[in-house]
PDB file of N, CA and C in Angstrom:
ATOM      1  N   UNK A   1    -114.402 -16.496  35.421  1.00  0.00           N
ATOM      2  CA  UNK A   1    -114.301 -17.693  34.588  1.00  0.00           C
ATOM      3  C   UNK A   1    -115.401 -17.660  33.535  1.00  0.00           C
ATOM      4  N   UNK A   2    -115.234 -18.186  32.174  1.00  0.00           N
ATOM      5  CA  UNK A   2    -116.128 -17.677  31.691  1.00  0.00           C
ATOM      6  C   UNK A   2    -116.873 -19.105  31.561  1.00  0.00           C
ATOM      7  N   UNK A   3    -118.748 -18.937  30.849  1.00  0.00           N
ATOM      8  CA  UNK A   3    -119.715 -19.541  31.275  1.00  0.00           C
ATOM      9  C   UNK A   3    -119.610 -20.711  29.301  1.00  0.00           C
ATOM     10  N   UNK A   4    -118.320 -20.791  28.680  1.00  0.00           N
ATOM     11  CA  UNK A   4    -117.710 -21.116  27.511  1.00  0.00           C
ATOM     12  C   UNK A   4    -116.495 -21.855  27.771  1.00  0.00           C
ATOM     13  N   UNK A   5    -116.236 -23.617  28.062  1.00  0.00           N
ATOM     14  CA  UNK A   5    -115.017 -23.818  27.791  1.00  0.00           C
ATOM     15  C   UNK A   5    -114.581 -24.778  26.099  1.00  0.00           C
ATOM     16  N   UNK A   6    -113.463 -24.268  26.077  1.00  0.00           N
ATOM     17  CA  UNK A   6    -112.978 -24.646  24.840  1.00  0.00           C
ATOM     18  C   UNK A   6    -111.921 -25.822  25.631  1.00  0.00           C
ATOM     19  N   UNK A   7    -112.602 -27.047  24.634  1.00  0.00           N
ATOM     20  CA  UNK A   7    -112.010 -28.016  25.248  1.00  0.00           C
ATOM     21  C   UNK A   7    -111.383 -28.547  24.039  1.00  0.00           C
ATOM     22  N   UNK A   8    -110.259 -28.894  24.024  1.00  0.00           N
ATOM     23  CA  UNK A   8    -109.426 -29.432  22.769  1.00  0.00           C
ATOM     24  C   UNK A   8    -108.735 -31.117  23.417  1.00  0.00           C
ATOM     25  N   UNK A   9    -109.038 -32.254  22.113  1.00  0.00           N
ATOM     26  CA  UNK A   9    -108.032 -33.546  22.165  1.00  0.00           C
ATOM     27  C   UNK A   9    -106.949 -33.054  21.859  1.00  0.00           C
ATOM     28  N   UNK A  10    -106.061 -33.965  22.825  1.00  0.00           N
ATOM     29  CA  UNK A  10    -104.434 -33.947  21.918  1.00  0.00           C
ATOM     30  C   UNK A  10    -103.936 -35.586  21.491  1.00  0.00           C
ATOM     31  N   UNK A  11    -103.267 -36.392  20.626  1.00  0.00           N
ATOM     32  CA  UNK A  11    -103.158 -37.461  20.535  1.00  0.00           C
ATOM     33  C   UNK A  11    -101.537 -37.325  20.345  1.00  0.00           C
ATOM     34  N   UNK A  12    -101.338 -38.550  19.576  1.00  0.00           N
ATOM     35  CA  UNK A  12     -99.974 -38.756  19.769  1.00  0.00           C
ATOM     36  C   UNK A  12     -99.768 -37.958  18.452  1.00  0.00           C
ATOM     37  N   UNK A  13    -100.408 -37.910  17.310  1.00  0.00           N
ATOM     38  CA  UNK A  13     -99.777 -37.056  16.208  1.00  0.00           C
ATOM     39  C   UNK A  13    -100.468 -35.302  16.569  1.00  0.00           C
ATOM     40  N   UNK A  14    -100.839 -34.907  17.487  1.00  0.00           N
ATOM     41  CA  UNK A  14    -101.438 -33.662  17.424  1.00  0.00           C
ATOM     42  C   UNK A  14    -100.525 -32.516  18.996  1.00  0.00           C
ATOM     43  N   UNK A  15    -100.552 -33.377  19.453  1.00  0.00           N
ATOM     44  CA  UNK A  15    -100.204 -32.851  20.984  1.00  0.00           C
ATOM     45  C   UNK A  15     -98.938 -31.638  20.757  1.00  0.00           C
ATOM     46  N   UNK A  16     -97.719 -32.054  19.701  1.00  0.00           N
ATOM     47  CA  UNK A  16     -96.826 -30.986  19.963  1.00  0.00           C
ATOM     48  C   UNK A  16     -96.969 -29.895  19.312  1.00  0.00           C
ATOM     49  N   UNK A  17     -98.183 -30.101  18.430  1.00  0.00           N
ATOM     50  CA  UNK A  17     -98.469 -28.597  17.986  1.00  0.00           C
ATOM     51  C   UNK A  17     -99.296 -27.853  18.822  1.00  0.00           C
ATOM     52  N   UNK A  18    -100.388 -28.910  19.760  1.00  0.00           N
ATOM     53  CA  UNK A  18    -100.746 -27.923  20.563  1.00  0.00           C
ATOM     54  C   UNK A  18    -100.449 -27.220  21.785  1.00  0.00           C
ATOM     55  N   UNK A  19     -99.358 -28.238  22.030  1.00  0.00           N
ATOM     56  CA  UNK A  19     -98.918 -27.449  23.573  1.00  0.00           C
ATOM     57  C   UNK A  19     -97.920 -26.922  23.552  1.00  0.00           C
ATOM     58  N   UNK A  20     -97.679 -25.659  22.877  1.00  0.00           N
ATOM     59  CA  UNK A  20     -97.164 -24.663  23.015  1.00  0.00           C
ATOM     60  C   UNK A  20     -97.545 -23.381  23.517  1.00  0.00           C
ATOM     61  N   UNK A  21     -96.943 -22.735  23.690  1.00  0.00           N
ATOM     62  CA  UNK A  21     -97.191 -21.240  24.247  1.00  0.00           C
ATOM     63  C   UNK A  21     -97.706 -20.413  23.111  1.00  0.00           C
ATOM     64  N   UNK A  22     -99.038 -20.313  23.285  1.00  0.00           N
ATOM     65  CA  UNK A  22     -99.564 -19.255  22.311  1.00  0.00           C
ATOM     66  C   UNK A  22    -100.644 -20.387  21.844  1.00  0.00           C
ATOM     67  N   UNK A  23    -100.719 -20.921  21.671  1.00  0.00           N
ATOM     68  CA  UNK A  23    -101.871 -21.705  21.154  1.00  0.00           C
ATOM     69  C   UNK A  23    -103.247 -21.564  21.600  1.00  0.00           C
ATOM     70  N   UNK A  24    -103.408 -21.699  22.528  1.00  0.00           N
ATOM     71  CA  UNK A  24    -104.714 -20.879  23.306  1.00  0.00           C
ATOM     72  C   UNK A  24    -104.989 -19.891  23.343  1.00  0.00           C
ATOM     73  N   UNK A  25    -103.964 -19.089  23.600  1.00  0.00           N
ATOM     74  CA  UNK A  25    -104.457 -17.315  23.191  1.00  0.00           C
ATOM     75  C   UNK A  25    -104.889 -17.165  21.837  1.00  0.00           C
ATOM     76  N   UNK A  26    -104.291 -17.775  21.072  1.00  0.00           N
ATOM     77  CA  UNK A  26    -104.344 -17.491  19.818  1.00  0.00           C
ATOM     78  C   UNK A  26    -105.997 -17.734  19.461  1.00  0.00           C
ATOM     79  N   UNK A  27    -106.227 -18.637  19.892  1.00  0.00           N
ATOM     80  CA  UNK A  27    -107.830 -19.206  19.926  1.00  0.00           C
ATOM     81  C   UNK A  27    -108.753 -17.905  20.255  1.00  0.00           C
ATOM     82  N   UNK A  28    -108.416 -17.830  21.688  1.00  0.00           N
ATOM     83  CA  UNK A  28    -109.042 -17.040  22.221  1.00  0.00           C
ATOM     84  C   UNK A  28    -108.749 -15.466  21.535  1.00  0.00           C
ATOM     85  N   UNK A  29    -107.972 -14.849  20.767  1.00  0.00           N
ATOM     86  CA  UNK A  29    -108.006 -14.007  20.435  1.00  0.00           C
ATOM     87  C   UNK A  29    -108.731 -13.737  19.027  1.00  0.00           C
ATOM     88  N   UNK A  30    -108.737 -15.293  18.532  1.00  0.00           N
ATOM     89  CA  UNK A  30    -109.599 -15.199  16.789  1.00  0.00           C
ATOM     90  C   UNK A  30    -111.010 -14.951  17.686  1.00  0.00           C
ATOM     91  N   UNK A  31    -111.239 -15.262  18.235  1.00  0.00           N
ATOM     92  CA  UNK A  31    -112.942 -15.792  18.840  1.00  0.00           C
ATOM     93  C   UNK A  31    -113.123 -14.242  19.690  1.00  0.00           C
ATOM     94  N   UNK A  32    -112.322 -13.384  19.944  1.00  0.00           N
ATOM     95  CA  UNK A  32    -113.087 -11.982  20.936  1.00  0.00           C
ATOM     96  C   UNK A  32    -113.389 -12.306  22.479  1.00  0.00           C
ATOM     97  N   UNK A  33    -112.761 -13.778  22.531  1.00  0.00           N
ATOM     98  CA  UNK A  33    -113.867 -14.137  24.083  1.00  0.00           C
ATOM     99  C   UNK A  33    -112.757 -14.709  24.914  1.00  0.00           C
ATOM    100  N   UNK A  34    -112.890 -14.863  25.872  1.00  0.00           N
ATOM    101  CA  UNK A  34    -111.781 -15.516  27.118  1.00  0.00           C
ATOM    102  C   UNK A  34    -112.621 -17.151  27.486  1.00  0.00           C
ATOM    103  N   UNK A  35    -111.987 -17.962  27.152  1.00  0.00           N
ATOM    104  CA  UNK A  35    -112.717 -19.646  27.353  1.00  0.00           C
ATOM    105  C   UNK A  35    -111.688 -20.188  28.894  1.00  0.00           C
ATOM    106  N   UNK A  36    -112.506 -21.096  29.285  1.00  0.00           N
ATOM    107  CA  UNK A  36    -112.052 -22.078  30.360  1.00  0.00           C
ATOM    108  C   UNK A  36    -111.566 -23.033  29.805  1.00  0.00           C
ATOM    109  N   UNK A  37    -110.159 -22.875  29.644  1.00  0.00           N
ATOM    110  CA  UNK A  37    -109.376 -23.920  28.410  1.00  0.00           C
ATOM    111  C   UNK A  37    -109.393 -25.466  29.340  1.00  0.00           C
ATOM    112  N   UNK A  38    -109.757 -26.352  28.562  1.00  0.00           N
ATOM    113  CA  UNK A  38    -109.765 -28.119  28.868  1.00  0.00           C
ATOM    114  C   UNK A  38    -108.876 -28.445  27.806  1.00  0.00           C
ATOM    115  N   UNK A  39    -107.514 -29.600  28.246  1.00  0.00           N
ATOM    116  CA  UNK A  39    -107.246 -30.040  27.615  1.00  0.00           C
ATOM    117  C   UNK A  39    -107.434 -31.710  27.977  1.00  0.00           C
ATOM    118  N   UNK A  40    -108.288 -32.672  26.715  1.00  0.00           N
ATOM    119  CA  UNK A  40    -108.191 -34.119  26.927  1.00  0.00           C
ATOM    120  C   UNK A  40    -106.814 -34.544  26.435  1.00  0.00           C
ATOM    121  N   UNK A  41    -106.223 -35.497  26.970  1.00  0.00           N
ATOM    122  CA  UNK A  41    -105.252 -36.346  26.494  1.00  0.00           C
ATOM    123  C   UNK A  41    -105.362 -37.659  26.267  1.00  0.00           C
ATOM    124  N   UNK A  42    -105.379 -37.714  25.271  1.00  0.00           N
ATOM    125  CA  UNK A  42    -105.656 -39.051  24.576  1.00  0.00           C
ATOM    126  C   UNK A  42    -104.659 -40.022  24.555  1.00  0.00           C
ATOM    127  N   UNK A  43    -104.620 -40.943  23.272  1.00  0.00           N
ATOM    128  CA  UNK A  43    -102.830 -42.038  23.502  1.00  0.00           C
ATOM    129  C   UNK A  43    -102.222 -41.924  22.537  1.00  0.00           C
ATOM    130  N   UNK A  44    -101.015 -41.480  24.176  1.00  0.00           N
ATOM    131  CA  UNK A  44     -99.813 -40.639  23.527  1.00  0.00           C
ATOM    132  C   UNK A  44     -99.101 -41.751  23.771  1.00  0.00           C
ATOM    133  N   UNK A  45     -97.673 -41.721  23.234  1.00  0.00           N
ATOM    134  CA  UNK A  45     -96.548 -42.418  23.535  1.00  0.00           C
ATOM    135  C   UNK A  45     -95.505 -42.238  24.669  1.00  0.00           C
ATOM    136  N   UNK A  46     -95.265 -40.817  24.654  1.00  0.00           N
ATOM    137  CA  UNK A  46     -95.560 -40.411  25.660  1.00  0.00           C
ATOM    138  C   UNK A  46     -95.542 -39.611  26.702  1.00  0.00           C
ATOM    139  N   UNK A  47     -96.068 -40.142  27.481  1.00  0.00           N
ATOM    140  CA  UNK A  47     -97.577 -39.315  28.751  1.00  0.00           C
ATOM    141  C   UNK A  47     -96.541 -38.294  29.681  1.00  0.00           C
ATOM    142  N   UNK A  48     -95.661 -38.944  30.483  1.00  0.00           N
ATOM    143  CA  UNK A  48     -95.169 -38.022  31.117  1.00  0.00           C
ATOM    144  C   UNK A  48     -94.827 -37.068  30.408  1.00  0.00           C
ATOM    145  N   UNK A  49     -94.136 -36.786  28.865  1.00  0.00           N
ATOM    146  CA  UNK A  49     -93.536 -34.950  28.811  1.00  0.00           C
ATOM    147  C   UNK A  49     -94.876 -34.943  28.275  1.00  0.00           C
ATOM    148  N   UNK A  50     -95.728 -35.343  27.699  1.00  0.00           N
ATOM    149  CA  UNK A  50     -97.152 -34.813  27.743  1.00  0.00           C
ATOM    150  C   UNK A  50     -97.831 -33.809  28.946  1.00  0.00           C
ATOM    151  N   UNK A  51     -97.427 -34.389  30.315  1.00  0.00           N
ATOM    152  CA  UNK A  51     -97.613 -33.730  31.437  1.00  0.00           C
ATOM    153  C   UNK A  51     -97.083 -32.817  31.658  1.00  0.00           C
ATOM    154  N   UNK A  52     -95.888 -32.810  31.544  1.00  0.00           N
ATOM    155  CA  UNK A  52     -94.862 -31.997  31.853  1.00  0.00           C
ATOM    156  C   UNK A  52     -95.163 -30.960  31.007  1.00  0.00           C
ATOM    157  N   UNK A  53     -95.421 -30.623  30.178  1.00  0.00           N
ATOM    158  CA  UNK A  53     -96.143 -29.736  28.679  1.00  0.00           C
ATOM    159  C   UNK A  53     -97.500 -29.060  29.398  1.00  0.00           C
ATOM    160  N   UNK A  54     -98.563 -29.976  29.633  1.00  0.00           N
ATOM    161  CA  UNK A  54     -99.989 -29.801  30.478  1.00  0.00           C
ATOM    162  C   UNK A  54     -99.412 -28.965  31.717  1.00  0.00           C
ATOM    163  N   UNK A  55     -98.641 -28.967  32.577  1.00  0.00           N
ATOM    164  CA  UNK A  55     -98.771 -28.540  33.626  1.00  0.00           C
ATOM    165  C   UNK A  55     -97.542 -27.213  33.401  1.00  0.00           C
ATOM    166  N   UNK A  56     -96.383 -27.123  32.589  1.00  0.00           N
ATOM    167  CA  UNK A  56     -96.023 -25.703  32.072  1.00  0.00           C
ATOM    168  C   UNK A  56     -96.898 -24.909  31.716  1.00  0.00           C
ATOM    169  N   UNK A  57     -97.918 -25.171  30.482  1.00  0.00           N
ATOM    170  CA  UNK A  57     -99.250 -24.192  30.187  1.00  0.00           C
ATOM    171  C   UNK A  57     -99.999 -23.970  31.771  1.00  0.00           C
ATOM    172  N   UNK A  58    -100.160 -24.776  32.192  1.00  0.00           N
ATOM    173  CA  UNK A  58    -101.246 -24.130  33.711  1.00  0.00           C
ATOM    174  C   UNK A  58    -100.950 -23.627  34.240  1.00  0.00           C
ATOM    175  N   UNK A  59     -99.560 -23.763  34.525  1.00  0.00           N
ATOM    176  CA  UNK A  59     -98.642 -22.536  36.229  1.00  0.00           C
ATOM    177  C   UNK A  59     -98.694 -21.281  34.313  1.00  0.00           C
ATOM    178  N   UNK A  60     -98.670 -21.193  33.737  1.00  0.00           N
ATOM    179  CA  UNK A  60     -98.319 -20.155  33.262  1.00  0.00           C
ATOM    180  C   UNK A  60     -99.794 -19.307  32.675  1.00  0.00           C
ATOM    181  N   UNK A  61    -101.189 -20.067  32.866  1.00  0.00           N
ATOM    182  CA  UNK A  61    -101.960 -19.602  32.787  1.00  0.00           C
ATOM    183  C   UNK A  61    -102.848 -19.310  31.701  1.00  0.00           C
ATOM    184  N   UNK A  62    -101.904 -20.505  30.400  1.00  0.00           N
ATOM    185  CA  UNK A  62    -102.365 -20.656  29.534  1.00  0.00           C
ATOM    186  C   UNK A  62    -103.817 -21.653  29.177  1.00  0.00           C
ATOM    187  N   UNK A  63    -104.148 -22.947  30.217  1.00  0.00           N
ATOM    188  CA  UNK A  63    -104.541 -23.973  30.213  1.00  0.00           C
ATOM    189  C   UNK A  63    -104.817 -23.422  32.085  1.00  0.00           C
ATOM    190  N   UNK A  64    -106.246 -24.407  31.820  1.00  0.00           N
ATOM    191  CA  UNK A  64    -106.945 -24.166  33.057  1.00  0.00           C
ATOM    192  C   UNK A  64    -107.087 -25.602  34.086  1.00  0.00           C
ATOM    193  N   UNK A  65    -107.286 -26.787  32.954  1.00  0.00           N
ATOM    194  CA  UNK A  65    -106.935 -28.054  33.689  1.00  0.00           C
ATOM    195  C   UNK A  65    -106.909 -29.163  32.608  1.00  0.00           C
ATOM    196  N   UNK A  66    -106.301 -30.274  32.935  1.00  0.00           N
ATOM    197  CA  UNK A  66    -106.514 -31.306  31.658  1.00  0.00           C
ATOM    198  C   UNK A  66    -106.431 -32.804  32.000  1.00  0.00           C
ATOM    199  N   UNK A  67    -106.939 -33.531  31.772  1.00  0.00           N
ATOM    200  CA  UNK A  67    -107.431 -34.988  31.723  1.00  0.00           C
ATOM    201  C   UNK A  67    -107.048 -35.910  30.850  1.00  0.00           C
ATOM    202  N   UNK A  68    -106.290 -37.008  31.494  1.00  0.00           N
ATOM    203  CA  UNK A  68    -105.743 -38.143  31.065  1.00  0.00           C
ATOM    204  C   UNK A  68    -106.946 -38.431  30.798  1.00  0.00           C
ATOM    205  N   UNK A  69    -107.648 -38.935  29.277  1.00  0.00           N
ATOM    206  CA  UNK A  69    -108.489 -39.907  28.945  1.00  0.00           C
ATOM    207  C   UNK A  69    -108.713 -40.947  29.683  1.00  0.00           C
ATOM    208  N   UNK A  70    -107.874 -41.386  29.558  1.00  0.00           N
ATOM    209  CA  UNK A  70    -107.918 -43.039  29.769  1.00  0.00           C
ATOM    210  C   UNK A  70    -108.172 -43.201  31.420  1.00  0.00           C
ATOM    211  N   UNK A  71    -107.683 -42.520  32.229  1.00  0.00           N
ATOM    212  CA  UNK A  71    -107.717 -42.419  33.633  1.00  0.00           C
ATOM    213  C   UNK A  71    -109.623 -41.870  33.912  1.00  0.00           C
ATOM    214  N   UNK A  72    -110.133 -40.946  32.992  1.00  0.00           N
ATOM    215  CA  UNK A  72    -111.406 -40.592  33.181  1.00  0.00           C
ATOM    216  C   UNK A  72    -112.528 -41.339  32.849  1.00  0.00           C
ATOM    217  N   UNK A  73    -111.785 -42.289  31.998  1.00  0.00           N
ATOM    218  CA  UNK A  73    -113.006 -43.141  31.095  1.00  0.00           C
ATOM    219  C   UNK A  73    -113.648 -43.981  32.154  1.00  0.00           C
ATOM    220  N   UNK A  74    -113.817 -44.608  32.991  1.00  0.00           N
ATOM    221  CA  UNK A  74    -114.675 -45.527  33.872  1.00  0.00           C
ATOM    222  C   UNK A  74    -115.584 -44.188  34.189  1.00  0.00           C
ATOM    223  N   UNK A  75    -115.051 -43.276  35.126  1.00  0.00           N
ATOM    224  CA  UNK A  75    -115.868 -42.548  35.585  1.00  0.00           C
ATOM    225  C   UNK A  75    -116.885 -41.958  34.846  1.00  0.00           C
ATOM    226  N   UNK A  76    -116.660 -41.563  34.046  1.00  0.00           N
ATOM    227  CA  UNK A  76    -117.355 -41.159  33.099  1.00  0.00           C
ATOM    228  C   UNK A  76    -118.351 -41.933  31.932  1.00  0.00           C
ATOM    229  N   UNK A  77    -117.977 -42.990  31.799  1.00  0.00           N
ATOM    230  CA  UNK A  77    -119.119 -44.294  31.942  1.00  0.00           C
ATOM    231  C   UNK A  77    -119.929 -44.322  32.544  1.00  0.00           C
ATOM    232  N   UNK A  78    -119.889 -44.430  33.936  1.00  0.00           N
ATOM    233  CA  UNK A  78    -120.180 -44.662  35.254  1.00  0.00           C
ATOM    234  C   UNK A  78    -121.913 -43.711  35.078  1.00  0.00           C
ATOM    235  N   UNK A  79    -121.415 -42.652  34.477  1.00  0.00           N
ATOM    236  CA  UNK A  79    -122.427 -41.640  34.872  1.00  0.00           C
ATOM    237  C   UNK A  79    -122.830 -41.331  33.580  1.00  0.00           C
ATOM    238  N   UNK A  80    -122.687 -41.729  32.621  1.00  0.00           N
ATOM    239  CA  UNK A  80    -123.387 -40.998  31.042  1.00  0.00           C
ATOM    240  C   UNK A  80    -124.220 -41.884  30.573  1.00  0.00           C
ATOM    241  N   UNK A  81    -124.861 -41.484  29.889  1.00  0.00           N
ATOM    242  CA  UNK A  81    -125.772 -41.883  28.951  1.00  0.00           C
ATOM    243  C   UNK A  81    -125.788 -41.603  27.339  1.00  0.00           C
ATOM    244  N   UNK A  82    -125.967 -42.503  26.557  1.00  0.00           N
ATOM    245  CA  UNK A  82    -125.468 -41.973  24.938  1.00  0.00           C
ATOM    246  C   UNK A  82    -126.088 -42.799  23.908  1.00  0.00           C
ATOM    247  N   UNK A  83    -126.064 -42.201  22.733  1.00  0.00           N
ATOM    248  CA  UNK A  83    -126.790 -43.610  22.080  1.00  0.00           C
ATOM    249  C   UNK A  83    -125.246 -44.654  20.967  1.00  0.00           C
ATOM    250  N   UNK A  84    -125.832 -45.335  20.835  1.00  0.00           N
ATOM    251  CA  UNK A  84    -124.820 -46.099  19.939  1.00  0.00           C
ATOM    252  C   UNK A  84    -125.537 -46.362  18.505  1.00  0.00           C
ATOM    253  N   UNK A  85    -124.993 -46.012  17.582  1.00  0.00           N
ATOM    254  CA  UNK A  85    -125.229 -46.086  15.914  1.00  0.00           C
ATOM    255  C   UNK A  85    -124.885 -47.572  15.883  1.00  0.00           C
ATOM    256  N   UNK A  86    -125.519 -48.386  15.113  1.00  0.00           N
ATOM    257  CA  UNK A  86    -125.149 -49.578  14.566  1.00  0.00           C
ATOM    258  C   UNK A  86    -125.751 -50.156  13.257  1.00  0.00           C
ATOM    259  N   UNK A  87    -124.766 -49.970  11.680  1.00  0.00           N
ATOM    260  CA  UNK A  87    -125.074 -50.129  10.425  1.00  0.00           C
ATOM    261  C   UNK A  87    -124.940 -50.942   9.953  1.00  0.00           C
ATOM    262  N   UNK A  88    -125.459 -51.493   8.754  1.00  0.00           N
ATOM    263  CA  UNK A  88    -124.914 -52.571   7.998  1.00  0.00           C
ATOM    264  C   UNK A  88    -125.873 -51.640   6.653  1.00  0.00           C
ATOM    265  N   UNK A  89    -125.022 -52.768   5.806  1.00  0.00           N
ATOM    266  CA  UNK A  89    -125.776 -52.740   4.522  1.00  0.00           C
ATOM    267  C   UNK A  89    -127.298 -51.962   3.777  1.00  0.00           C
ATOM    268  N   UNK A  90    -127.945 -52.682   5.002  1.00  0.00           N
ATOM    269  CA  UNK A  90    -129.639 -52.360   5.079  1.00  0.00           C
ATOM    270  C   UNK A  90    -130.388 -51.666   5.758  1.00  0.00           C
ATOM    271  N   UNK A  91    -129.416 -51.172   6.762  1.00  0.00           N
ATOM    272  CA  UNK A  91    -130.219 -50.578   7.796  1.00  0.00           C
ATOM    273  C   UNK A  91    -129.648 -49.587   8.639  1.00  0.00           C
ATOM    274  N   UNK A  92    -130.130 -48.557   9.618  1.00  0.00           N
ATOM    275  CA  UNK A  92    -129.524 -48.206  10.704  1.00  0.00           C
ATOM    276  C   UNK A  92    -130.151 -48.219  12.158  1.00  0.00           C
ATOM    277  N   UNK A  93    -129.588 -48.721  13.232  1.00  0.00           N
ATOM    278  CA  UNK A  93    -130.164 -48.716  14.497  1.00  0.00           C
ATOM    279  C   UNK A  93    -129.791 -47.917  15.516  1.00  0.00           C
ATOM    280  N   UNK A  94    -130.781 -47.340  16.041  1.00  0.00           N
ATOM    281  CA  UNK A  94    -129.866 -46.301  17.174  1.00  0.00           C
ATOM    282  C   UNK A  94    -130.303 -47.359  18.853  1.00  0.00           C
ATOM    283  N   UNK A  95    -129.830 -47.498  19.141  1.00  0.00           N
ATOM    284  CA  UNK A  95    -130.194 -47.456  20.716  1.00  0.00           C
ATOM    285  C   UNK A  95    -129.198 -46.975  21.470  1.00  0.00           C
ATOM    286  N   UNK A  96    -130.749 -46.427  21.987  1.00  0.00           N
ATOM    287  CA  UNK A  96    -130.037 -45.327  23.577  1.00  0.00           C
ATOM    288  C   UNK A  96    -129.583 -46.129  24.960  1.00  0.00           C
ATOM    289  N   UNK A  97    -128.480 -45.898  25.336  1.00  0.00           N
ATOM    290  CA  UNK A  97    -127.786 -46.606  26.520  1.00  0.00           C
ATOM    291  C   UNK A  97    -127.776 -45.999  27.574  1.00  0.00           C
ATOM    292  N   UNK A  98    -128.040 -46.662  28.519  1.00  0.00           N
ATOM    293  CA  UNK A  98    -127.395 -45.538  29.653  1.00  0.00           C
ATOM    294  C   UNK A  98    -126.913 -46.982  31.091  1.00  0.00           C
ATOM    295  N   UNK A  99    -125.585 -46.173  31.494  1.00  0.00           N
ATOM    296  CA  UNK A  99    -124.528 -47.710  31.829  1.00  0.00           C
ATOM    297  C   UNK A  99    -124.519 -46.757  33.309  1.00  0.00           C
ATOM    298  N   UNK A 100    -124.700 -47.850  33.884  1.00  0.00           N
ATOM    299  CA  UNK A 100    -124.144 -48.227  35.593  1.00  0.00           C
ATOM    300  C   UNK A 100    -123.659 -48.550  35.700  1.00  0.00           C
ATOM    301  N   UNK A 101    -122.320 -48.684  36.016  1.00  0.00           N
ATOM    302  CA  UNK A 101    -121.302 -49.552  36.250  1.00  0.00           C
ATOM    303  C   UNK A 101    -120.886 -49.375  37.770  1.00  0.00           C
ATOM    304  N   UNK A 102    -120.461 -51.105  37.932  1.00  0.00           N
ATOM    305  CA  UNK A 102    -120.176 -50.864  39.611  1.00  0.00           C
ATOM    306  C   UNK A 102    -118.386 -51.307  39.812  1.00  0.00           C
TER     307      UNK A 102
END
Protein backbone atom coordinates (compact mmCIF):
# COMPACT_ATOMS: atom_id res chain seq x y z
CA UNK A 1 0.00 0.00 0.00
CA UNK A 2 1.56 2.97 -0.70
CA UNK A 3 2.70 5.64 2.14
CA UNK A 4 0.59 8.52 -0.67
CA UNK A 5 -3.23 8.55 -0.82
CA UNK A 6 -4.92 10.42 -3.51
CA UNK A 7 -8.06 11.37 -2.21
CA UNK A 8 -10.59 12.95 -4.65
CA UNK A 9 -14.45 14.87 -3.88
CA UNK A 10 -17.17 13.81 -6.04
CA UNK A 11 -20.44 16.09 -5.97
CA UNK A 12 -23.47 16.04 -7.76
CA UNK A 13 -22.00 17.89 -10.93
CA UNK A 14 -18.54 15.95 -10.81
CA UNK A 15 -19.16 12.30 -9.74
CA UNK A 16 -20.01 10.83 -13.35
CA UNK A 17 -16.96 11.85 -14.74
CA UNK A 18 -15.19 10.44 -12.07
CA UNK A 19 -16.40 7.14 -11.54
CA UNK A 20 -15.53 5.51 -14.31
CA UNK A 21 -13.16 2.89 -15.19
CA UNK A 22 -9.90 4.36 -15.91
CA UNK A 23 -9.98 7.38 -14.03
CA UNK A 24 -7.67 6.45 -11.35
CA UNK A 25 -5.25 4.69 -13.32
CA UNK A 26 -5.10 7.35 -15.40
CA UNK A 27 -3.98 9.50 -12.37
CA UNK A 28 -1.82 7.15 -11.25
CA UNK A 29 -0.15 6.63 -14.47
CA UNK A 30 0.46 10.68 -15.20
CA UNK A 31 2.09 10.72 -11.58
CA UNK A 32 4.73 7.29 -12.04
CA UNK A 33 3.37 6.22 -8.55
CA UNK A 34 0.64 3.71 -7.26
CA UNK A 35 -1.74 5.92 -4.53
CA UNK A 36 -4.27 4.52 -1.88
CA UNK A 37 -7.22 5.86 -3.84
CA UNK A 38 -10.04 7.72 -1.27
CA UNK A 39 -13.02 8.62 -2.66
CA UNK A 40 -15.26 11.53 -0.53
CA UNK A 41 -18.83 11.77 -1.51
CA UNK A 42 -20.31 14.74 -1.15
CA UNK A 43 -24.29 15.91 -2.09
CA UNK A 44 -25.33 13.99 -4.60
CA UNK A 45 -28.85 13.55 -5.73
CA UNK A 46 -28.29 10.52 -5.98
CA UNK A 47 -26.45 8.40 -3.35
CA UNK A 48 -27.40 4.97 -3.98
CA UNK A 49 -26.05 4.60 -7.91
CA UNK A 50 -23.37 6.81 -6.43
CA UNK A 51 -22.66 3.60 -4.37
CA UNK A 52 -23.33 1.33 -6.64
CA UNK A 53 -20.48 3.19 -8.93
CA UNK A 54 -18.10 3.37 -5.43
CA UNK A 55 -18.34 -0.17 -4.82
CA UNK A 56 -18.00 -1.46 -8.85
CA UNK A 57 -14.51 0.56 -8.79
CA UNK A 58 -13.47 -1.40 -5.40
CA UNK A 59 -14.36 -5.18 -6.20
CA UNK A 60 -12.54 -4.17 -9.40
CA UNK A 61 -9.61 -2.62 -7.74
CA UNK A 62 -9.76 0.58 -9.01
CA UNK A 63 -10.75 2.55 -5.64
CA UNK A 64 -9.54 1.41 -2.31
CA UNK A 65 -12.43 2.82 -0.03
CA UNK A 66 -14.86 5.81 0.03
CA UNK A 67 -16.90 7.93 2.42
CA UNK A 68 -20.27 9.31 2.51
CA UNK A 69 -19.45 12.92 3.73
CA UNK A 70 -22.19 13.58 5.42
CA UNK A 71 -22.29 10.21 7.40
CA UNK A 72 -18.40 11.14 8.49
CA UNK A 73 -18.94 14.65 9.41
CA UNK A 74 -19.81 14.33 13.32
CA UNK A 75 -17.02 12.02 13.67
CA UNK A 76 -14.74 13.87 12.35
CA UNK A 77 -15.69 17.00 14.23
CA UNK A 78 -15.58 15.04 17.13
CA UNK A 79 -11.82 14.76 16.79
CA UNK A 80 -10.30 17.80 14.68
CA UNK A 81 -9.09 20.81 15.26
CA UNK A 82 -8.95 23.84 12.62
CA UNK A 83 -8.93 27.38 12.44
CA UNK A 84 -11.85 29.47 11.11
CA UNK A 85 -11.14 32.74 8.84
CA UNK A 86 -13.58 35.46 9.65
CA UNK A 87 -13.60 38.91 7.29
CA UNK A 88 -15.22 41.92 6.86
CA UNK A 89 -14.40 45.04 5.30
CA UNK A 90 -11.54 45.97 7.83
CA UNK A 91 -10.14 43.23 9.01
CA UNK A 92 -9.20 39.54 9.25
CA UNK A 93 -9.53 37.10 12.25
CA UNK A 94 -8.27 33.73 12.57
CA UNK A 95 -9.25 31.68 15.54
CA UNK A 96 -8.11 28.36 16.19
CA UNK A 97 -10.88 25.81 17.27
CA UNK A 98 -10.70 22.70 18.47
CA UNK A 99 -14.46 20.93 19.13
CA UNK A 100 -15.49 18.12 21.50
CA UNK A 101 -18.45 17.12 20.81
CA UNK A 102 -20.52 14.70 22.86
Amino acid sequence: MSEVDLIVNVWERSYRNILRRGYFTAIEESNHHEFRKVLLINDVADLSSVLKSADELTKAGELDEYFVVEKELTKALKRSTYLCMIWDEFSITVMHLSLQLH
